[in-house]
PDB file of N, CA and C in Angstrom:
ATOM      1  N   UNK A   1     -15.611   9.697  -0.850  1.00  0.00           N
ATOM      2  CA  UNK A   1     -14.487   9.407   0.014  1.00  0.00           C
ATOM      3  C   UNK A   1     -13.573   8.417  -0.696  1.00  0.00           C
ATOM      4  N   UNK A   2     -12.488   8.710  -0.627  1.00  0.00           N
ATOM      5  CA  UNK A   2     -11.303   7.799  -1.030  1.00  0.00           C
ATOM      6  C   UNK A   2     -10.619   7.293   0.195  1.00  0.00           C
ATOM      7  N   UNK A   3     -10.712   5.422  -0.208  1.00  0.00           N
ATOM      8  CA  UNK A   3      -9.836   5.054   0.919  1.00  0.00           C
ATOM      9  C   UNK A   3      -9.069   4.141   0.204  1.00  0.00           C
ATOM     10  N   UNK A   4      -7.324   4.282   0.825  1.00  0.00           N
ATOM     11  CA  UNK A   4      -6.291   3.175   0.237  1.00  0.00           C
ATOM     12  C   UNK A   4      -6.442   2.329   1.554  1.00  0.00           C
ATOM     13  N   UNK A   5      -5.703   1.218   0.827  1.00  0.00           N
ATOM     14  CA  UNK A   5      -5.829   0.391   1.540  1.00  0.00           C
ATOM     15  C   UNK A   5      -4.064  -0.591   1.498  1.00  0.00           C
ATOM     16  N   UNK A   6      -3.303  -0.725   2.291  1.00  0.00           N
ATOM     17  CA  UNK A   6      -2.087  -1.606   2.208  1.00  0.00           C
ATOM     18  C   UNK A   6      -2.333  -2.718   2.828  1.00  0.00           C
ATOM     19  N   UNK A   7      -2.313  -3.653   2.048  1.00  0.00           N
ATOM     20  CA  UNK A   7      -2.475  -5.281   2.791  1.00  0.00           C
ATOM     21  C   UNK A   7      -0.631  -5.779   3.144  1.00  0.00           C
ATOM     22  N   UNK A   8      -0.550  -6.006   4.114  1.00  0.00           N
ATOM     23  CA  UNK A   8       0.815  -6.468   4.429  1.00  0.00           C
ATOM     24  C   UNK A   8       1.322  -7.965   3.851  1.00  0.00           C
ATOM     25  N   UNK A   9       0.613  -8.690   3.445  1.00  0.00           N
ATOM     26  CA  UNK A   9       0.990  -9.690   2.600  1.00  0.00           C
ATOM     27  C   UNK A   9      -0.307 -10.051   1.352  1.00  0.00           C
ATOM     28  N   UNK A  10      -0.275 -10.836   0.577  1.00  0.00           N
ATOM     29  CA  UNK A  10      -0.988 -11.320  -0.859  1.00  0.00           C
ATOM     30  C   UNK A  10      -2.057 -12.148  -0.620  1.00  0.00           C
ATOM     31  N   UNK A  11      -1.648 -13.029   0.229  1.00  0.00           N
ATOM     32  CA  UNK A  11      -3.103 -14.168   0.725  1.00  0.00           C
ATOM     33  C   UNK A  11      -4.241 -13.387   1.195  1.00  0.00           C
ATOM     34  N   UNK A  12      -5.515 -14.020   0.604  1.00  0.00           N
ATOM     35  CA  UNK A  12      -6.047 -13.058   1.174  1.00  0.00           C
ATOM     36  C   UNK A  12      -7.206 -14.267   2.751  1.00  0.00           C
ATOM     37  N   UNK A  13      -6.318 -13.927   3.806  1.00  0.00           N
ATOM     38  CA  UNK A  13      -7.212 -14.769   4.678  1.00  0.00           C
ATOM     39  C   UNK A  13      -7.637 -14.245   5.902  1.00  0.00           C
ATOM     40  N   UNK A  14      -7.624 -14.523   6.782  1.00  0.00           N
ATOM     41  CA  UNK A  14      -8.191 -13.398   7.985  1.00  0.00           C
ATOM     42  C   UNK A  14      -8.260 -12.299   8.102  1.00  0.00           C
ATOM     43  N   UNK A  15      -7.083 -11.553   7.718  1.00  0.00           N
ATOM     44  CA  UNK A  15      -6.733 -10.335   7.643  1.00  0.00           C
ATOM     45  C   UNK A  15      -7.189  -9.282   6.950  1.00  0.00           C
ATOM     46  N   UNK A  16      -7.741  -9.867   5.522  1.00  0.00           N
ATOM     47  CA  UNK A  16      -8.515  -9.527   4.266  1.00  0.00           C
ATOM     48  C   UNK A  16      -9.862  -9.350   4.537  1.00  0.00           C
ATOM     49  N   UNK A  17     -10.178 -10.497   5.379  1.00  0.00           N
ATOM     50  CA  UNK A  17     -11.879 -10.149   5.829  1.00  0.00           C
ATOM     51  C   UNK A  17     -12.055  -9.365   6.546  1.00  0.00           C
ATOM     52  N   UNK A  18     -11.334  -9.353   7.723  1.00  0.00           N
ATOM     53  CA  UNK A  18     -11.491  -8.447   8.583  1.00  0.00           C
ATOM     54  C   UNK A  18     -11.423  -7.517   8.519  1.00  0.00           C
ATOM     55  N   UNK A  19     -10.742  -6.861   7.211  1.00  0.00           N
ATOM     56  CA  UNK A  19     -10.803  -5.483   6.405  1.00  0.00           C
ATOM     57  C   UNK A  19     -11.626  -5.543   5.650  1.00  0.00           C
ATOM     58  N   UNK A  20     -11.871  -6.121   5.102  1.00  0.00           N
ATOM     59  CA  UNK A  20     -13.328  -5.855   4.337  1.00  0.00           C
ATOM     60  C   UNK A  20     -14.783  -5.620   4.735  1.00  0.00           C
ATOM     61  N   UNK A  21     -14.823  -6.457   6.105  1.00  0.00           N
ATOM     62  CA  UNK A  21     -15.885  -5.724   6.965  1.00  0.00           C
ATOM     63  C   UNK A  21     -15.714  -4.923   7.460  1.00  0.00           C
ATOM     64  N   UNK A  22     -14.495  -4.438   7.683  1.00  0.00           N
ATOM     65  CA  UNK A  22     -14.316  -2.959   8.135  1.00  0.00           C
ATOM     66  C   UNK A  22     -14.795  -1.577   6.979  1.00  0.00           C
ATOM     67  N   UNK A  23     -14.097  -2.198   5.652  1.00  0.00           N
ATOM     68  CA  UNK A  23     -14.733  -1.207   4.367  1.00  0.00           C
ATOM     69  C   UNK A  23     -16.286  -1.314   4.266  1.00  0.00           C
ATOM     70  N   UNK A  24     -17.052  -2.174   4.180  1.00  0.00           N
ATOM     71  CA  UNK A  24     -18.346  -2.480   4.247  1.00  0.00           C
ATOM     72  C   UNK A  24     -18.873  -1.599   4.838  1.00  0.00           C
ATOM     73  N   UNK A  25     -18.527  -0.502   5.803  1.00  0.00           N
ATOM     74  CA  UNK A  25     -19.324   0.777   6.734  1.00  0.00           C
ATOM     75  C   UNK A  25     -19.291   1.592   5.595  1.00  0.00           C
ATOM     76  N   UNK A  26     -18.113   2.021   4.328  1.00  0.00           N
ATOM     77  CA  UNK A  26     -18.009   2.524   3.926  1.00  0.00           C
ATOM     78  C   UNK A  26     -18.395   2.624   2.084  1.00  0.00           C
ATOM     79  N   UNK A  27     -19.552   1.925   2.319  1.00  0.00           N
ATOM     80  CA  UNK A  27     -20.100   1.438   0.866  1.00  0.00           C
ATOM     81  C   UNK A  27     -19.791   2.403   0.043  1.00  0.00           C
ATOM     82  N   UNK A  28     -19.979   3.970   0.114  1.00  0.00           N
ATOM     83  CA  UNK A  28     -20.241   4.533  -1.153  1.00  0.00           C
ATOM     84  C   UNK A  28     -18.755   5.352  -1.440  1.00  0.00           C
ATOM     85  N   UNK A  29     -17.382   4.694  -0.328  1.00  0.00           N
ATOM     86  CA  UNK A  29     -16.322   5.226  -0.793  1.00  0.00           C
ATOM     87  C   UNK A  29     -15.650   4.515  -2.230  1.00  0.00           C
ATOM     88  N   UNK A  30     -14.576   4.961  -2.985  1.00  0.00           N
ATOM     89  CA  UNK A  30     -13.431   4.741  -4.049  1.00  0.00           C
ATOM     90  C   UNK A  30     -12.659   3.573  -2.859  1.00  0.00           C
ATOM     91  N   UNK A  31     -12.657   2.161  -2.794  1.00  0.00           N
ATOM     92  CA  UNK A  31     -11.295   1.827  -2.702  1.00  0.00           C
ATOM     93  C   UNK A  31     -10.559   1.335  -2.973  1.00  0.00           C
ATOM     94  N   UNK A  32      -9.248   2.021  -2.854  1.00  0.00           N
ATOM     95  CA  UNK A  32      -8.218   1.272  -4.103  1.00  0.00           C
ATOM     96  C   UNK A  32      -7.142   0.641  -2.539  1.00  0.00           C
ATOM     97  N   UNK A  33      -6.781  -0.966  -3.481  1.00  0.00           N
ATOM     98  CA  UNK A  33      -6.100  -1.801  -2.705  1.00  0.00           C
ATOM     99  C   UNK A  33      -4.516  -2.269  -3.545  1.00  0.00           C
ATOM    100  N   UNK A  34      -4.041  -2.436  -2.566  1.00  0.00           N
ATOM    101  CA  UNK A  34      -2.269  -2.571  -2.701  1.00  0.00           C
ATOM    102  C   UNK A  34      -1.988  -3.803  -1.905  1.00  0.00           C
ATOM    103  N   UNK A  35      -1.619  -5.128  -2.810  1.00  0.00           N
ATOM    104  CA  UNK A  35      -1.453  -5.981  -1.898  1.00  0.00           C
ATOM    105  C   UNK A  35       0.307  -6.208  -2.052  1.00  0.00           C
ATOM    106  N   UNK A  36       1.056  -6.010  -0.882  1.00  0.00           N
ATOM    107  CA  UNK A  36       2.069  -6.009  -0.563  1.00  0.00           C
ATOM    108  C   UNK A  36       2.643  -7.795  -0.537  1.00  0.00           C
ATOM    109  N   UNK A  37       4.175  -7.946  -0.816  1.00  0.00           N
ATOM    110  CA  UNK A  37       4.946  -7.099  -2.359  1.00  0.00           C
ATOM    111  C   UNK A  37       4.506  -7.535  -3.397  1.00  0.00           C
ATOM    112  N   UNK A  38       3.184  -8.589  -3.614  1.00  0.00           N
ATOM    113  CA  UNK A  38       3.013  -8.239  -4.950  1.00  0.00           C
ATOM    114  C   UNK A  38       2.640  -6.998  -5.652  1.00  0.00           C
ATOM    115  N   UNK A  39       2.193  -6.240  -5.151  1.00  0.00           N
ATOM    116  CA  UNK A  39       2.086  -4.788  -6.333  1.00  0.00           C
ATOM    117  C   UNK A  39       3.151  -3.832  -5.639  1.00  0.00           C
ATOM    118  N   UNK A  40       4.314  -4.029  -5.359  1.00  0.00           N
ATOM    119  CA  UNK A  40       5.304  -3.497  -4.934  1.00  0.00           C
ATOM    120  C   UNK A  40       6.652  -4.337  -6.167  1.00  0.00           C
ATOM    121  N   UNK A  41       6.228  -4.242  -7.316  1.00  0.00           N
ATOM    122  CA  UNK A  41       7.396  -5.673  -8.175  1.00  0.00           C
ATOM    123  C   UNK A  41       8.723  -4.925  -7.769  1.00  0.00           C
ATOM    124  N   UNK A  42       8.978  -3.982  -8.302  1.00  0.00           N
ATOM    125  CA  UNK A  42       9.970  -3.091  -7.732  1.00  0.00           C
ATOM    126  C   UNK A  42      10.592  -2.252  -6.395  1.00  0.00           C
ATOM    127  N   UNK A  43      11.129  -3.206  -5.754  1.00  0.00           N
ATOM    128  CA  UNK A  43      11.331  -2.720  -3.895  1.00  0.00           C
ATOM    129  C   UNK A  43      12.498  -1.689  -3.881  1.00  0.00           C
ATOM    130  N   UNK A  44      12.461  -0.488  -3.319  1.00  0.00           N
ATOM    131  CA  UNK A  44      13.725  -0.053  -3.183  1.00  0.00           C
ATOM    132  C   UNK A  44      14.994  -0.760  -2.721  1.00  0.00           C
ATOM    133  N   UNK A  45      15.859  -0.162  -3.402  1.00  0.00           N
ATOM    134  CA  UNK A  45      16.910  -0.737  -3.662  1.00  0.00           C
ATOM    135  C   UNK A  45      18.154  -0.236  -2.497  1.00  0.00           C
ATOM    136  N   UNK A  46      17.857   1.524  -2.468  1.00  0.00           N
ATOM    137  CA  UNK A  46      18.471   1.884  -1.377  1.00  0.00           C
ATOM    138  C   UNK A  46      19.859   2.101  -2.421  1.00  0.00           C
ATOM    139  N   UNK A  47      19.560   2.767  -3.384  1.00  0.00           N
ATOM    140  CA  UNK A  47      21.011   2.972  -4.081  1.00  0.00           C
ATOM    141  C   UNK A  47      21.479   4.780  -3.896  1.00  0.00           C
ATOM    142  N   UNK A  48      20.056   5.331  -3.349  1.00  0.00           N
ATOM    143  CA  UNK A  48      20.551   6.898  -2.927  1.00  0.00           C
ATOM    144  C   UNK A  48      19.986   7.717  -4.288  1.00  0.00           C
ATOM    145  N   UNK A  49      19.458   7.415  -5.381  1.00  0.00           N
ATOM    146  CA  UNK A  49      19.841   8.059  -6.533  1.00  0.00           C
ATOM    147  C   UNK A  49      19.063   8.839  -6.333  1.00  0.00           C
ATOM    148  N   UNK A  50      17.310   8.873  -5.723  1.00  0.00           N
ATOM    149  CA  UNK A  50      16.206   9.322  -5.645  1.00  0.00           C
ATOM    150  C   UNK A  50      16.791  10.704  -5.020  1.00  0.00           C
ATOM    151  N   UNK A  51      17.872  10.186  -3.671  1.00  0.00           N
ATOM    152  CA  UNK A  51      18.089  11.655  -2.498  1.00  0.00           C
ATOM    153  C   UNK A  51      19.024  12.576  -2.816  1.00  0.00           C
ATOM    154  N   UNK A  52      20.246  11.750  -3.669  1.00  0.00           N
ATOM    155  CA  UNK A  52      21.040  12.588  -4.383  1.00  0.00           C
ATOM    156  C   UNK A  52      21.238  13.237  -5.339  1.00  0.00           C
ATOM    157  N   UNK A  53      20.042  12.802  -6.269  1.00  0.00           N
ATOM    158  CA  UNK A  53      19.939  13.422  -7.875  1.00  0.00           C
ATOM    159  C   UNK A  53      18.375  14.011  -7.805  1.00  0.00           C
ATOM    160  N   UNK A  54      17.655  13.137  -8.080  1.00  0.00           N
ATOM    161  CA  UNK A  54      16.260  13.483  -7.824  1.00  0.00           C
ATOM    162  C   UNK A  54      15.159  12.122  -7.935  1.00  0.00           C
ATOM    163  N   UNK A  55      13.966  12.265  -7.143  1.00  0.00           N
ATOM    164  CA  UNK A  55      13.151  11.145  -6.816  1.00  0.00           C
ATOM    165  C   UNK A  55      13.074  10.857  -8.899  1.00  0.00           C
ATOM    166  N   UNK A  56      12.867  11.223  -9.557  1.00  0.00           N
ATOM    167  CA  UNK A  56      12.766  10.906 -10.957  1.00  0.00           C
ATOM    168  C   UNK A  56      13.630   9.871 -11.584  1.00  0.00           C
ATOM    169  N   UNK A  57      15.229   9.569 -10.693  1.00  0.00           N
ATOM    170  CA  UNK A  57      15.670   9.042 -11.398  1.00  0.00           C
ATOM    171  C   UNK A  57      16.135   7.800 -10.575  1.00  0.00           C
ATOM    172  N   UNK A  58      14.883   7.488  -9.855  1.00  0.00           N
ATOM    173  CA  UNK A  58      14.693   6.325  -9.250  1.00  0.00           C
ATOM    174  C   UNK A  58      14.399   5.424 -10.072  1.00  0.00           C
ATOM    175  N   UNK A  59      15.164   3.825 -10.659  1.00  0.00           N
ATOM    176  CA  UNK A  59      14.153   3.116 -11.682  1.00  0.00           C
ATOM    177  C   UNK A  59      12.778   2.543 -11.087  1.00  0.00           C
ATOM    178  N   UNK A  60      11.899   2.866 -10.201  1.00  0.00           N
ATOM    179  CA  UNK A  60      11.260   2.667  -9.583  1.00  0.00           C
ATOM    180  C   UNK A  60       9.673   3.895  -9.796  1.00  0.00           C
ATOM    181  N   UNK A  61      10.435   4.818 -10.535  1.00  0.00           N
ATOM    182  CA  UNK A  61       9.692   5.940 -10.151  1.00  0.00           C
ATOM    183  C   UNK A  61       8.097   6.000 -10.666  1.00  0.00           C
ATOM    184  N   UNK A  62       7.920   4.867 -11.622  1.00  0.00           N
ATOM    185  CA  UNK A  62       6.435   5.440 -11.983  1.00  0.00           C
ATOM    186  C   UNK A  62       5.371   4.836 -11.195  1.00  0.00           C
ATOM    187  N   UNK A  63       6.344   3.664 -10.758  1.00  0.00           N
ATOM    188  CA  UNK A  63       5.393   2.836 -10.235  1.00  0.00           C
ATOM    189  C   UNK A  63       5.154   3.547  -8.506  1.00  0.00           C
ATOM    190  N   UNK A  64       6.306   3.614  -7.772  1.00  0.00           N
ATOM    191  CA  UNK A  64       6.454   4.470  -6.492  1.00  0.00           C
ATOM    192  C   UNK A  64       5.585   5.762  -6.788  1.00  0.00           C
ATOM    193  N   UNK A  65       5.122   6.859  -7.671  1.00  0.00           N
ATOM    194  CA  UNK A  65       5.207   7.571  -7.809  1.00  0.00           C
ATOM    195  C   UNK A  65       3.118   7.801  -7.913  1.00  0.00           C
ATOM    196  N   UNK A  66       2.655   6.493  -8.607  1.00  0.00           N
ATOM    197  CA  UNK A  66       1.251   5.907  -8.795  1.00  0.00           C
ATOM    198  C   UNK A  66       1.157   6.133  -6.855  1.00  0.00           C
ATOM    199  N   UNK A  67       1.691   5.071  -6.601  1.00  0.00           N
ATOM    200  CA  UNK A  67       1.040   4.991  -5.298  1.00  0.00           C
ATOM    201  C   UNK A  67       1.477   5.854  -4.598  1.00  0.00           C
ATOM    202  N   UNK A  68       2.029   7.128  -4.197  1.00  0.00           N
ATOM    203  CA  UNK A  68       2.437   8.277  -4.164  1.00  0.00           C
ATOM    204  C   UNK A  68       1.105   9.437  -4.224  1.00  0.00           C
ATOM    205  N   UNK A  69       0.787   9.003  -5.148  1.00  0.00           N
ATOM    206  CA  UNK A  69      -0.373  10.051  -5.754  1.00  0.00           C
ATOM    207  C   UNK A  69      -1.620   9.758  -4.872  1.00  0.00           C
ATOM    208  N   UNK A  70      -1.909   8.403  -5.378  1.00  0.00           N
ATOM    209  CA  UNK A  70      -2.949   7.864  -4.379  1.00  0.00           C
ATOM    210  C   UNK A  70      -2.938   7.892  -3.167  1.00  0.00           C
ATOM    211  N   UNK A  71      -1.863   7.690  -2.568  1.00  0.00           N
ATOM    212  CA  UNK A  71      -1.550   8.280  -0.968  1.00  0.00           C
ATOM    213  C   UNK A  71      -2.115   9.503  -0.602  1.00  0.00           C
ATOM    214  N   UNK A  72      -1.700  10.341  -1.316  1.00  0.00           N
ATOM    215  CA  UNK A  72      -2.143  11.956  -1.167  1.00  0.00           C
ATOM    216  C   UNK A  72      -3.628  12.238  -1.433  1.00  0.00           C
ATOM    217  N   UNK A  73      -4.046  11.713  -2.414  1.00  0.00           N
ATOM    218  CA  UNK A  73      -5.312  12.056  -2.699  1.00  0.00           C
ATOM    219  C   UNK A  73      -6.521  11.093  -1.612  1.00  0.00           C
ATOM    220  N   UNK A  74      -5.707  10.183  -0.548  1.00  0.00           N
ATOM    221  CA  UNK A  74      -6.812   9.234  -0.204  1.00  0.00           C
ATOM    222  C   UNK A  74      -7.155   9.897   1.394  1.00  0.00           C
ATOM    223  N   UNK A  75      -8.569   9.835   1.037  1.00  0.00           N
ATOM    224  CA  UNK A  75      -9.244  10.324   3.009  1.00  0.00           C
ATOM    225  C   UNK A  75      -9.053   9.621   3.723  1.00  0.00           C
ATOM    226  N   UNK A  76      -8.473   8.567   3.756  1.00  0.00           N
ATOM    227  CA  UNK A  76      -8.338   7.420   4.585  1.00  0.00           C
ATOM    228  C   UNK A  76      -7.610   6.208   4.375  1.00  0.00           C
ATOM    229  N   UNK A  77      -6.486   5.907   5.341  1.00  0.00           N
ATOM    230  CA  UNK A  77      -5.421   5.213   4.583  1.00  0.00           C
ATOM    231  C   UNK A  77      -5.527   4.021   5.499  1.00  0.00           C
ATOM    232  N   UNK A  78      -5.579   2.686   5.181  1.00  0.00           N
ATOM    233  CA  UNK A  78      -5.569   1.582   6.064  1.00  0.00           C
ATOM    234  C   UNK A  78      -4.875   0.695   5.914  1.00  0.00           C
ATOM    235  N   UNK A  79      -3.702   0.470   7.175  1.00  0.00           N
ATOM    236  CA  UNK A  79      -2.805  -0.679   6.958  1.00  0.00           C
ATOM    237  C   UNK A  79      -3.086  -1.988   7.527  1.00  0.00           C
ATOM    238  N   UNK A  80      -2.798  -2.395   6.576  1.00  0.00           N
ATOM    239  CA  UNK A  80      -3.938  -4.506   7.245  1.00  0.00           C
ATOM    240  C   UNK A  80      -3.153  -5.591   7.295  1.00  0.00           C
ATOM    241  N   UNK A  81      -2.121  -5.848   8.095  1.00  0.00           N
ATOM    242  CA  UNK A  81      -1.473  -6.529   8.283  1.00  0.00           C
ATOM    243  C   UNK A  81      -1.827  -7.864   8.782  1.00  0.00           C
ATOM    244  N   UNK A  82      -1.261  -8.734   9.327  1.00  0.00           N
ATOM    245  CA  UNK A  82      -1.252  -9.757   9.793  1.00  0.00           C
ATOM    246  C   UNK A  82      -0.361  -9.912  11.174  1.00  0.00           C
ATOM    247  N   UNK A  83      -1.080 -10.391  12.457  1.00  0.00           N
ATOM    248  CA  UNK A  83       0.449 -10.066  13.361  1.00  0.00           C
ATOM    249  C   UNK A  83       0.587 -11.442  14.159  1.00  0.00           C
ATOM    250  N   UNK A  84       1.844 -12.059  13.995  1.00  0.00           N
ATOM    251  CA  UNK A  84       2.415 -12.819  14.610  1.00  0.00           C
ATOM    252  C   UNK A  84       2.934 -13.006  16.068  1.00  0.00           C
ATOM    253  N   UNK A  85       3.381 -13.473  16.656  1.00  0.00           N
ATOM    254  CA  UNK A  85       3.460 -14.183  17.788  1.00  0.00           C
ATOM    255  C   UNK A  85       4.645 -12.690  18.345  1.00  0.00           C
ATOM    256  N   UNK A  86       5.192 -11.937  17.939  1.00  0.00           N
ATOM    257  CA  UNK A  86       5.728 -11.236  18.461  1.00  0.00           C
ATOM    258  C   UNK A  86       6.445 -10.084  16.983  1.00  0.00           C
ATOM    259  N   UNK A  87       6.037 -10.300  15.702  1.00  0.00           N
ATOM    260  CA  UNK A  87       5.957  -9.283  14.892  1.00  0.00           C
ATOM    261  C   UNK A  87       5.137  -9.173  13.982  1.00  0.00           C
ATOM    262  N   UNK A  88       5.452  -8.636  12.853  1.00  0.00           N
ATOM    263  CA  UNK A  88       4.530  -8.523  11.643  1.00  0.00           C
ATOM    264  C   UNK A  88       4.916  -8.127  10.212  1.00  0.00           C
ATOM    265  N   UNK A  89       4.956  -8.887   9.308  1.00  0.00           N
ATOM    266  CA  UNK A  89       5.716  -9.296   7.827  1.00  0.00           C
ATOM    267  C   UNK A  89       5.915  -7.771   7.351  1.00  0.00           C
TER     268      UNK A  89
END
Protein backbone atom coordinates (compact mmCIF):
# COMPACT_ATOMS: atom_id res chain seq x y z
CA UNK A 1 0.00 0.00 0.00
CA UNK A 2 1.09 3.46 -0.82
CA UNK A 3 0.15 6.30 1.31
CA UNK A 4 0.96 10.23 0.66
CA UNK A 5 0.77 12.19 3.07
CA UNK A 6 0.37 16.46 2.96
CA UNK A 7 1.31 18.10 6.19
CA UNK A 8 -0.22 21.65 6.08
CA UNK A 9 2.66 23.34 7.70
CA UNK A 10 6.73 22.24 8.54
CA UNK A 11 6.71 22.06 12.42
CA UNK A 12 6.32 19.02 13.25
CA UNK A 13 3.96 19.21 16.57
CA UNK A 14 0.57 17.93 17.36
CA UNK A 15 -0.52 17.53 14.16
CA UNK A 16 2.52 15.33 13.08
CA UNK A 17 1.84 12.92 15.89
CA UNK A 18 -1.38 12.58 15.52
CA UNK A 19 -0.64 11.44 12.04
CA UNK A 20 1.77 9.33 12.76
CA UNK A 21 -0.29 7.30 15.03
CA UNK A 22 -2.66 7.28 12.61
CA UNK A 23 0.16 5.70 9.96
CA UNK A 24 1.31 3.30 12.71
CA UNK A 25 -2.06 0.96 11.74
CA UNK A 26 -0.38 0.93 8.61
CA UNK A 27 3.14 -0.52 9.25
CA UNK A 28 3.81 -2.42 6.15
CA UNK A 29 2.62 0.57 3.78
CA UNK A 30 5.34 3.01 1.36
CA UNK A 31 4.91 6.46 3.03
CA UNK A 32 5.93 9.25 1.33
CA UNK A 33 5.52 12.76 3.15
CA UNK A 34 5.23 16.42 1.79
CA UNK A 35 5.69 18.96 4.29
CA UNK A 36 3.95 22.07 3.07
CA UNK A 37 5.57 24.93 1.71
CA UNK A 38 8.66 23.68 2.50
CA UNK A 39 8.73 20.98 -0.21
CA UNK A 40 6.48 23.14 -2.26
CA UNK A 41 9.95 25.80 -2.98
CA UNK A 42 8.16 26.66 -6.07
CA UNK A 43 4.32 27.93 -5.49
CA UNK A 44 2.28 28.62 -8.44
CA UNK A 45 2.50 31.64 -9.73
CA UNK A 46 -0.83 31.78 -11.59
CA UNK A 47 0.83 33.14 -14.80
CA UNK A 48 -1.66 30.79 -17.08
CA UNK A 49 1.28 29.29 -19.07
CA UNK A 50 0.53 25.61 -17.82
CA UNK A 51 -3.51 26.24 -19.27
CA UNK A 52 -2.61 28.11 -22.25
CA UNK A 53 0.42 26.45 -23.74
CA UNK A 54 0.91 23.31 -21.90
CA UNK A 55 1.36 21.98 -18.13
CA UNK A 56 5.28 21.44 -19.44
CA UNK A 57 5.96 24.84 -19.67
CA UNK A 58 5.20 25.61 -16.24
CA UNK A 59 8.73 26.64 -14.52
CA UNK A 60 7.43 24.59 -11.85
CA UNK A 61 6.92 21.50 -13.77
CA UNK A 62 9.28 18.85 -12.48
CA UNK A 63 8.85 19.47 -9.27
CA UNK A 64 4.65 19.82 -9.53
CA UNK A 65 4.84 17.03 -11.78
CA UNK A 66 6.98 14.47 -8.91
CA UNK A 67 4.18 15.05 -6.69
CA UNK A 68 1.67 14.61 -9.43
CA UNK A 69 2.86 11.17 -10.00
CA UNK A 70 2.85 10.24 -6.47
CA UNK A 71 -0.63 11.48 -6.11
CA UNK A 72 -1.78 9.04 -8.69
CA UNK A 73 0.06 6.17 -7.77
CA UNK A 74 -0.90 6.58 -3.86
CA UNK A 75 -3.87 4.21 -2.14
CA UNK A 76 -4.33 6.62 0.24
CA UNK A 77 -3.92 10.25 0.44
CA UNK A 78 -3.85 12.15 3.87
CA UNK A 79 -4.21 15.75 4.55
CA UNK A 80 -2.82 16.82 8.15
CA UNK A 81 -3.36 20.05 8.85
CA UNK A 82 -3.53 22.05 11.81
CA UNK A 83 -6.91 23.94 12.63
CA UNK A 84 -7.29 27.15 14.23
CA UNK A 85 -9.81 29.01 16.02
CA UNK A 86 -11.90 29.44 12.90
CA UNK A 87 -9.44 28.33 9.86
CA UNK A 88 -6.56 26.46 8.68
CA UNK A 89 -2.97 27.56 7.12
Amino acid sequence: MRILVFYGKSIKDETYEITKKFLSRFYRANVKEYFLPDDMAKPCLGCGNCYYNSEKNCYAFRQIHKIYENLTDADLVVFATPTYVDNIP
